[in-house]
PDB file of N, CA and C in Angstrom:
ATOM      1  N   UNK A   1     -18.755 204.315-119.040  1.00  0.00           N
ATOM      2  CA  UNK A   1     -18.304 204.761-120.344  1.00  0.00           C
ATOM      3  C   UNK A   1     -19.421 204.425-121.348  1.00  0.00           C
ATOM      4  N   UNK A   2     -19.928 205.050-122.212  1.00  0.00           N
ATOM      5  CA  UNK A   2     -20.836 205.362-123.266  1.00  0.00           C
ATOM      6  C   UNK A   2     -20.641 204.986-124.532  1.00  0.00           C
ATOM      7  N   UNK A   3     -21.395 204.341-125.535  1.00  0.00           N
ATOM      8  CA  UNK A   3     -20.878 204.249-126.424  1.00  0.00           C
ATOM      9  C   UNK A   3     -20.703 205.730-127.452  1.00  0.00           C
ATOM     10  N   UNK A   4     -19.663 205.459-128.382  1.00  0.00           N
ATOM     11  CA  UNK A   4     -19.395 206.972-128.619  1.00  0.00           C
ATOM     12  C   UNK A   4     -18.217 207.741-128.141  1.00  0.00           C
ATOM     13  N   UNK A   5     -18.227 207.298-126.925  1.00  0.00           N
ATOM     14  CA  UNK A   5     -16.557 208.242-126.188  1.00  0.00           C
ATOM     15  C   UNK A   5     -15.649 207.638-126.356  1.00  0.00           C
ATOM     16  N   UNK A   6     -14.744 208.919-126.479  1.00  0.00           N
ATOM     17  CA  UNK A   6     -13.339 208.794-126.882  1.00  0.00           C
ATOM     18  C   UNK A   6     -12.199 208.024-125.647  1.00  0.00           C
ATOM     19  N   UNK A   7     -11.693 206.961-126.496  1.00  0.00           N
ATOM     20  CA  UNK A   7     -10.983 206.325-125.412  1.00  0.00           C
ATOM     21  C   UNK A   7      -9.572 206.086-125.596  1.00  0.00           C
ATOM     22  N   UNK A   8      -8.676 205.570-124.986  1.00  0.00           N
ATOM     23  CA  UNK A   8      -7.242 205.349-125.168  1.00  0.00           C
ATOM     24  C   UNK A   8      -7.142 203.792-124.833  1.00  0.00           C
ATOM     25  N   UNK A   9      -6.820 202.971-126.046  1.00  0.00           N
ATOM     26  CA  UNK A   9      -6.885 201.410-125.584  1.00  0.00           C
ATOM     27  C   UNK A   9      -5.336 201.224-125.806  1.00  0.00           C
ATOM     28  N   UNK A  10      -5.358 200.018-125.015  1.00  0.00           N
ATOM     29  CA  UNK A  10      -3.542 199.371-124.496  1.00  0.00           C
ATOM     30  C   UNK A  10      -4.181 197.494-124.604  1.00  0.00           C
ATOM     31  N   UNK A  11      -3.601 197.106-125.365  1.00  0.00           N
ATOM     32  CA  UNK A  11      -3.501 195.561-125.891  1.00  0.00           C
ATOM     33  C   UNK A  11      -2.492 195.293-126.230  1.00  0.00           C
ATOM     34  N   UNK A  12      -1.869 194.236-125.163  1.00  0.00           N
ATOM     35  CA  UNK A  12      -0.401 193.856-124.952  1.00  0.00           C
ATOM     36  C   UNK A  12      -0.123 192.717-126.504  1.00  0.00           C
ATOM     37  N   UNK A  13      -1.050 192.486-127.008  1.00  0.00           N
ATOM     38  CA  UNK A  13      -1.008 191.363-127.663  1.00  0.00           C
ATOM     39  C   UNK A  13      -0.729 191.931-129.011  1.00  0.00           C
ATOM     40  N   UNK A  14      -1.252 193.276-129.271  1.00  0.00           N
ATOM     41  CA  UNK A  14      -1.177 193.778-130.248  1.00  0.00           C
ATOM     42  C   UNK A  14      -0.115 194.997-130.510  1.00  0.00           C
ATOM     43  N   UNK A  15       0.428 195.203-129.329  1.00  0.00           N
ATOM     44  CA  UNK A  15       1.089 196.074-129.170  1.00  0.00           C
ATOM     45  C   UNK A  15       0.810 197.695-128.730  1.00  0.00           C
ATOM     46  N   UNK A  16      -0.352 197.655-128.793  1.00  0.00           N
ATOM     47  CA  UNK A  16      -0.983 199.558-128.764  1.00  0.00           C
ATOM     48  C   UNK A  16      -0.776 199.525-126.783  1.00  0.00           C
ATOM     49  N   UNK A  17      -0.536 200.966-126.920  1.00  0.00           N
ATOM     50  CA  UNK A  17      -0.350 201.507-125.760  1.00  0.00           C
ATOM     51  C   UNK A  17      -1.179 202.831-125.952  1.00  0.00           C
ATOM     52  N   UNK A  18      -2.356 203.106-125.442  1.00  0.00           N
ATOM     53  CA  UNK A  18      -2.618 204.340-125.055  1.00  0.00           C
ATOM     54  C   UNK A  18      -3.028 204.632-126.521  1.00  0.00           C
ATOM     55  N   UNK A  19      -3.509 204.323-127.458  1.00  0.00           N
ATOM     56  CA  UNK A  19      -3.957 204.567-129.102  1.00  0.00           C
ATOM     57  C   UNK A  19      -4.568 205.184-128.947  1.00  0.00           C
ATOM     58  N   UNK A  20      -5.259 206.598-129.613  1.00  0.00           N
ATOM     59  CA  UNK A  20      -6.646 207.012-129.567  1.00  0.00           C
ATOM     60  C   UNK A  20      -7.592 206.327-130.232  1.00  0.00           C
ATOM     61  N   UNK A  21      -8.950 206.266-129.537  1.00  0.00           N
ATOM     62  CA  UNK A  21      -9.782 205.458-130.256  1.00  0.00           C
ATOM     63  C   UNK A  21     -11.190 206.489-130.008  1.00  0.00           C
ATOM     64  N   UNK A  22     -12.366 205.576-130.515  1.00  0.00           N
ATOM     65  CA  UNK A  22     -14.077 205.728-130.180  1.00  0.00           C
ATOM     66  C   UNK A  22     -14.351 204.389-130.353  1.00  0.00           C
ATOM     67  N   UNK A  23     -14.776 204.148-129.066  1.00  0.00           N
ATOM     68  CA  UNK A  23     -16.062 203.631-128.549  1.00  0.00           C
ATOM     69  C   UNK A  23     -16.851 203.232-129.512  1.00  0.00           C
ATOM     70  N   UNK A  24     -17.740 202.342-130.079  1.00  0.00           N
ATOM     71  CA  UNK A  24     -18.082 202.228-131.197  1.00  0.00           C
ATOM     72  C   UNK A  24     -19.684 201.248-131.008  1.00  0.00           C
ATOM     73  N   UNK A  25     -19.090 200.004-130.448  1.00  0.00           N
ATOM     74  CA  UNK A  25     -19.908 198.971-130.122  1.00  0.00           C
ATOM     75  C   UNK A  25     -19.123 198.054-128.772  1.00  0.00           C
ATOM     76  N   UNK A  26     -19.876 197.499-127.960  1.00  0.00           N
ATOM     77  CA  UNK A  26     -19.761 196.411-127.317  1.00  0.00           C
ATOM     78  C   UNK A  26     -20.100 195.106-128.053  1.00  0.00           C
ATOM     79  N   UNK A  27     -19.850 194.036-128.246  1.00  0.00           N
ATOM     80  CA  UNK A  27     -20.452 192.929-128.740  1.00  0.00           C
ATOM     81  C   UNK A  27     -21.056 191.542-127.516  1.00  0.00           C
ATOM     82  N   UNK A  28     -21.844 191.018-127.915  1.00  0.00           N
ATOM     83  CA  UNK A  28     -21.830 189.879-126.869  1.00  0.00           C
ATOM     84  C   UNK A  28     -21.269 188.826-126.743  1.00  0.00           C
ATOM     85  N   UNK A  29     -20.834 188.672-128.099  1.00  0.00           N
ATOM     86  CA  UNK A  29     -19.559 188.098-128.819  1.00  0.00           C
ATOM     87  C   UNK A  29     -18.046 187.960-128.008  1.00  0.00           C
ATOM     88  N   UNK A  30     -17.920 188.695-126.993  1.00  0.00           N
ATOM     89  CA  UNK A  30     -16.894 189.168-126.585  1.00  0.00           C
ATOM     90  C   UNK A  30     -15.386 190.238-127.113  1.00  0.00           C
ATOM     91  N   UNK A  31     -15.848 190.768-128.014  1.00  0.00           N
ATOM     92  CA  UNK A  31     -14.965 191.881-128.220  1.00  0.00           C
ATOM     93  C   UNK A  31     -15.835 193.776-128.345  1.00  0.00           C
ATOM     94  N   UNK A  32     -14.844 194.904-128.536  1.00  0.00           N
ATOM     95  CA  UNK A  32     -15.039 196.260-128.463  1.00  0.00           C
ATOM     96  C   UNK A  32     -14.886 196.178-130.375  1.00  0.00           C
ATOM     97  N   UNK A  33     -15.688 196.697-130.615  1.00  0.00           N
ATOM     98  CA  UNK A  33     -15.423 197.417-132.278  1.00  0.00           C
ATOM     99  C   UNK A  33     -15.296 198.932-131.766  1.00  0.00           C
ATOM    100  N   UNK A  34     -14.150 199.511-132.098  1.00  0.00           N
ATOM    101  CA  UNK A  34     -13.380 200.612-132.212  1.00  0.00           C
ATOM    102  C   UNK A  34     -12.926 200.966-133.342  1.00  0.00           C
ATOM    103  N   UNK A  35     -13.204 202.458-133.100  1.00  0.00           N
ATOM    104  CA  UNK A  35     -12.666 203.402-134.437  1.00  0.00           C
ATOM    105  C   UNK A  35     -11.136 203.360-133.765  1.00  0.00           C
ATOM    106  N   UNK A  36     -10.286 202.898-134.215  1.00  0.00           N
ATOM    107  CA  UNK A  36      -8.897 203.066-133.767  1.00  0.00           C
ATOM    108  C   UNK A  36      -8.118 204.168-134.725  1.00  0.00           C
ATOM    109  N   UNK A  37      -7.488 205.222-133.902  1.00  0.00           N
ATOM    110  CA  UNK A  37      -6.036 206.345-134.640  1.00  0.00           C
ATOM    111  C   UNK A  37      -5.027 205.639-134.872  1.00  0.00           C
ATOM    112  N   UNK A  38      -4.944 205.647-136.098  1.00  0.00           N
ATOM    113  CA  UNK A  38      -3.080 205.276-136.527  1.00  0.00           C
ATOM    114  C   UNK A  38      -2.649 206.025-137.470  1.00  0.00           C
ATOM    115  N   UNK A  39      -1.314 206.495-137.072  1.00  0.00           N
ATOM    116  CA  UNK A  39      -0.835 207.685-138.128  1.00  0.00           C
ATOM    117  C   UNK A  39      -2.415 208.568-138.709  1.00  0.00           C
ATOM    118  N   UNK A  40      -3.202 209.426-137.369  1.00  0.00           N
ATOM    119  CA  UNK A  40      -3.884 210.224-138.027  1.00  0.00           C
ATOM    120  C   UNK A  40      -5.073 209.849-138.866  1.00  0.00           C
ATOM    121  N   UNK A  41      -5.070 208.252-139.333  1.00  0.00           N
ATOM    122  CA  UNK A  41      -6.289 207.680-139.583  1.00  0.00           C
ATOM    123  C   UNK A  41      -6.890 207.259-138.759  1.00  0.00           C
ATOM    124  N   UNK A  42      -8.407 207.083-138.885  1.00  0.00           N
ATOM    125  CA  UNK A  42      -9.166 206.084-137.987  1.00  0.00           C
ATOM    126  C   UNK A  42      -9.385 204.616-139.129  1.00  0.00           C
ATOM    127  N   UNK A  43      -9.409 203.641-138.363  1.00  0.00           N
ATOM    128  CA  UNK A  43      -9.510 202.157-138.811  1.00  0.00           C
ATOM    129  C   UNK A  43     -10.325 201.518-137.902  1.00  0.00           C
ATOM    130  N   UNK A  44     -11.580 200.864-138.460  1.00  0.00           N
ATOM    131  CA  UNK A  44     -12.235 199.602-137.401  1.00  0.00           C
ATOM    132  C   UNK A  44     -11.602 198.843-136.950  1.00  0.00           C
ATOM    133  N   UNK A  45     -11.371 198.670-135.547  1.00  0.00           N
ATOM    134  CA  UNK A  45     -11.011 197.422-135.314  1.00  0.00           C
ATOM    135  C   UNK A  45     -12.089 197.109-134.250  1.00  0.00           C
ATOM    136  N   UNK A  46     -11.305 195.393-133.952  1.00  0.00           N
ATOM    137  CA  UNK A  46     -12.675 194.517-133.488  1.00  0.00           C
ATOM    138  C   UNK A  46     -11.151 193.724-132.233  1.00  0.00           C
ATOM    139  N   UNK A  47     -11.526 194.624-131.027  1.00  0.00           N
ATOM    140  CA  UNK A  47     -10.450 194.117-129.921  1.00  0.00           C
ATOM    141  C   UNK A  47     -11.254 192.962-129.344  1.00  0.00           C
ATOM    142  N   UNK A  48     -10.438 192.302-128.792  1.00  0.00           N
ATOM    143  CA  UNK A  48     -11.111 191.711-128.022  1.00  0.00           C
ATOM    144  C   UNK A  48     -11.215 192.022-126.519  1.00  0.00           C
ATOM    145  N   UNK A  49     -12.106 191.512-125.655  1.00  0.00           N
ATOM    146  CA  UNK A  49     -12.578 192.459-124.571  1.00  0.00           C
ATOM    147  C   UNK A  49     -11.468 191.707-123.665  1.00  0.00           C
ATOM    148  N   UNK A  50     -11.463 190.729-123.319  1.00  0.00           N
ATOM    149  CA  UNK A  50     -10.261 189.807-122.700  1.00  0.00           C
ATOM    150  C   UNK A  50      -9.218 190.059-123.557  1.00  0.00           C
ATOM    151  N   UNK A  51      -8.641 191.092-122.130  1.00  0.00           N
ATOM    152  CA  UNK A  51      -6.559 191.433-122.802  1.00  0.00           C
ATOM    153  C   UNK A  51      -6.855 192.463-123.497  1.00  0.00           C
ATOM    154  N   UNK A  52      -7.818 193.584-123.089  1.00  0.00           N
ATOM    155  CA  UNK A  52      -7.974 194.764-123.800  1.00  0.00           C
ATOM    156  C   UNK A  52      -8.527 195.774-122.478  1.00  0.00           C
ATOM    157  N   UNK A  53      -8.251 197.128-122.599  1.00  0.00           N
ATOM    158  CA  UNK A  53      -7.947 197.752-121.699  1.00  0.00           C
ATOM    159  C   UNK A  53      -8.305 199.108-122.419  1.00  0.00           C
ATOM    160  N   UNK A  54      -9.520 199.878-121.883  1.00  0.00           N
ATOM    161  CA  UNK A  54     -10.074 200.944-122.316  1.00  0.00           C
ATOM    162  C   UNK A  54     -10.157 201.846-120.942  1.00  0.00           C
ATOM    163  N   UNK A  55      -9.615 203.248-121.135  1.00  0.00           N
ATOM    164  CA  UNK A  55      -9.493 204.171-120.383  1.00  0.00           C
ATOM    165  C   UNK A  55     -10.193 205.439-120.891  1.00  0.00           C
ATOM    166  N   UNK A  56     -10.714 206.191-120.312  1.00  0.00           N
ATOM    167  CA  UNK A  56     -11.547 207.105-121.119  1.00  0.00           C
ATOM    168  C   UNK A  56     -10.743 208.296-121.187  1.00  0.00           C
ATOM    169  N   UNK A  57     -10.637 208.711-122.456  1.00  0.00           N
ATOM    170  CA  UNK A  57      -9.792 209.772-122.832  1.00  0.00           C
ATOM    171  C   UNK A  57      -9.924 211.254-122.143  1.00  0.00           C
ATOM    172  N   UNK A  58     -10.705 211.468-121.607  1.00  0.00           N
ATOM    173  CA  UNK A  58     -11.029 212.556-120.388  1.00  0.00           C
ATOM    174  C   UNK A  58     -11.211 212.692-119.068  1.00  0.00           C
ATOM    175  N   UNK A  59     -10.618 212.708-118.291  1.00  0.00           N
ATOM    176  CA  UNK A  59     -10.702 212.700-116.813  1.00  0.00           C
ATOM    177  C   UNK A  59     -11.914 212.933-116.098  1.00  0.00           C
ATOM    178  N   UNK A  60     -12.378 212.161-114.699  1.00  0.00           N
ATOM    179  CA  UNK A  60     -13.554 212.655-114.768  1.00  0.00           C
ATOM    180  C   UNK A  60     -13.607 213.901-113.900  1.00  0.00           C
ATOM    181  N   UNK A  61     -14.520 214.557-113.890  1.00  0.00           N
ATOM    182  CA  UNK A  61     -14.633 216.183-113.425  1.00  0.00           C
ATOM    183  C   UNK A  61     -14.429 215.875-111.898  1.00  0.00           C
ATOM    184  N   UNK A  62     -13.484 216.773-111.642  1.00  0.00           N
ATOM    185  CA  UNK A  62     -13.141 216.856-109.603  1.00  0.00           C
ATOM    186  C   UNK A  62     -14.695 217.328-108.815  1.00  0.00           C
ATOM    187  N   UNK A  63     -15.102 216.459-107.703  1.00  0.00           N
ATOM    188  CA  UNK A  63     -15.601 216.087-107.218  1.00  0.00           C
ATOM    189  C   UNK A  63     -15.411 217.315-106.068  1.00  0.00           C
ATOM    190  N   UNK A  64     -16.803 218.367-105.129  1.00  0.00           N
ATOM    191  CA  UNK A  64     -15.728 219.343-104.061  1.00  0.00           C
ATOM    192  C   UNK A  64     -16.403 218.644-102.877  1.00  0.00           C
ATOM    193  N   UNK A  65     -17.672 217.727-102.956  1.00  0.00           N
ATOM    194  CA  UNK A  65     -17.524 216.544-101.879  1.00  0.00           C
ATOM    195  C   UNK A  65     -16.913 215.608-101.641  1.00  0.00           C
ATOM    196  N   UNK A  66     -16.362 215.196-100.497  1.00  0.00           N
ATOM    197  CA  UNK A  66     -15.097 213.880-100.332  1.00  0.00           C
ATOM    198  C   UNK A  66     -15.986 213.437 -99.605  1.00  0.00           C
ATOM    199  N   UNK A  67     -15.937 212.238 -99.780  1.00  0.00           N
ATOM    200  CA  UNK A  67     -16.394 210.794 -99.588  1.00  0.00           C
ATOM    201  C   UNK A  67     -15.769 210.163 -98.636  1.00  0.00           C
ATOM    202  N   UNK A  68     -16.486 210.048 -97.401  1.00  0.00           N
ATOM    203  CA  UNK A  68     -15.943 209.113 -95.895  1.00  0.00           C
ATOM    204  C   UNK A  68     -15.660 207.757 -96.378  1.00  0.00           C
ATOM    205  N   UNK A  69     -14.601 207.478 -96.174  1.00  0.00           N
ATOM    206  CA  UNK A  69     -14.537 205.585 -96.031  1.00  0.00           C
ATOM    207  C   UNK A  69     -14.150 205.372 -95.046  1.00  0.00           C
ATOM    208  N   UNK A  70     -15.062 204.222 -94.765  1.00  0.00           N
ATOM    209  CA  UNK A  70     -15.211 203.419 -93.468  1.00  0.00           C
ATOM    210  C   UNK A  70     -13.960 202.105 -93.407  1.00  0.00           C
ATOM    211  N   UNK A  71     -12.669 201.688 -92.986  1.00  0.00           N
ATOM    212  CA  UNK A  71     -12.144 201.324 -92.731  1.00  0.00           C
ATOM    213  C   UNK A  71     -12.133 200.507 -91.631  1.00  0.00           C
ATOM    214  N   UNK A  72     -11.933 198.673 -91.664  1.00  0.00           N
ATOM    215  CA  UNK A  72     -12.199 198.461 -90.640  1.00  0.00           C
ATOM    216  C   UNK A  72     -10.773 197.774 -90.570  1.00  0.00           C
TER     217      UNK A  72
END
C-alpha cells in the first residue's frame, strides 16, 4: 500500500469500522496520519499503528495465473 491510497480503517478503540480514509503519512513515531471521512468531511487524524487496521479500498486486480502451493 502507497502512500496516497485510499483506504478503509477499523480502530476498535475509537470506534470506526471500515471509515473512508487516504493514506497520508507513515510515522516512525508509531502512528498513520490519515485524511479520515466523516459525515462527507475529510479530517486529519493521527491513528495509531498498534490497534489500527488499514485495508485498501480497492481490490487487488484477479490474477489468470494460479499459484502452486506446496503443502507438506
Amino acid at each position: 500500500m502507497d502512500l496516497q491510497s485510499y483506504v478503509r480503517v477499523y480502530n476498535e478503540a475509537l470506534g470506526v469500522k471500515g471509515a473512508k480514509g487516504k493514506l497520508l503519512q507513515i510515522h516512525d513515531s508509531g502512528y498513520y496520519e490519515i485524511a479520515l471521512e466523516v459525515k462527507e468531511r475529510s479530517y486529519e487524524a493521527f491513528m495509531p499503528i498498534n490497534g489500527t487496521v488499514l485495508l485498501a479500498a480497492e481490490p487487488i486486480a484477479a490474477q489468470e495465473e494460479s499459484m502452486a502451493v506446496d503443502r507438506y
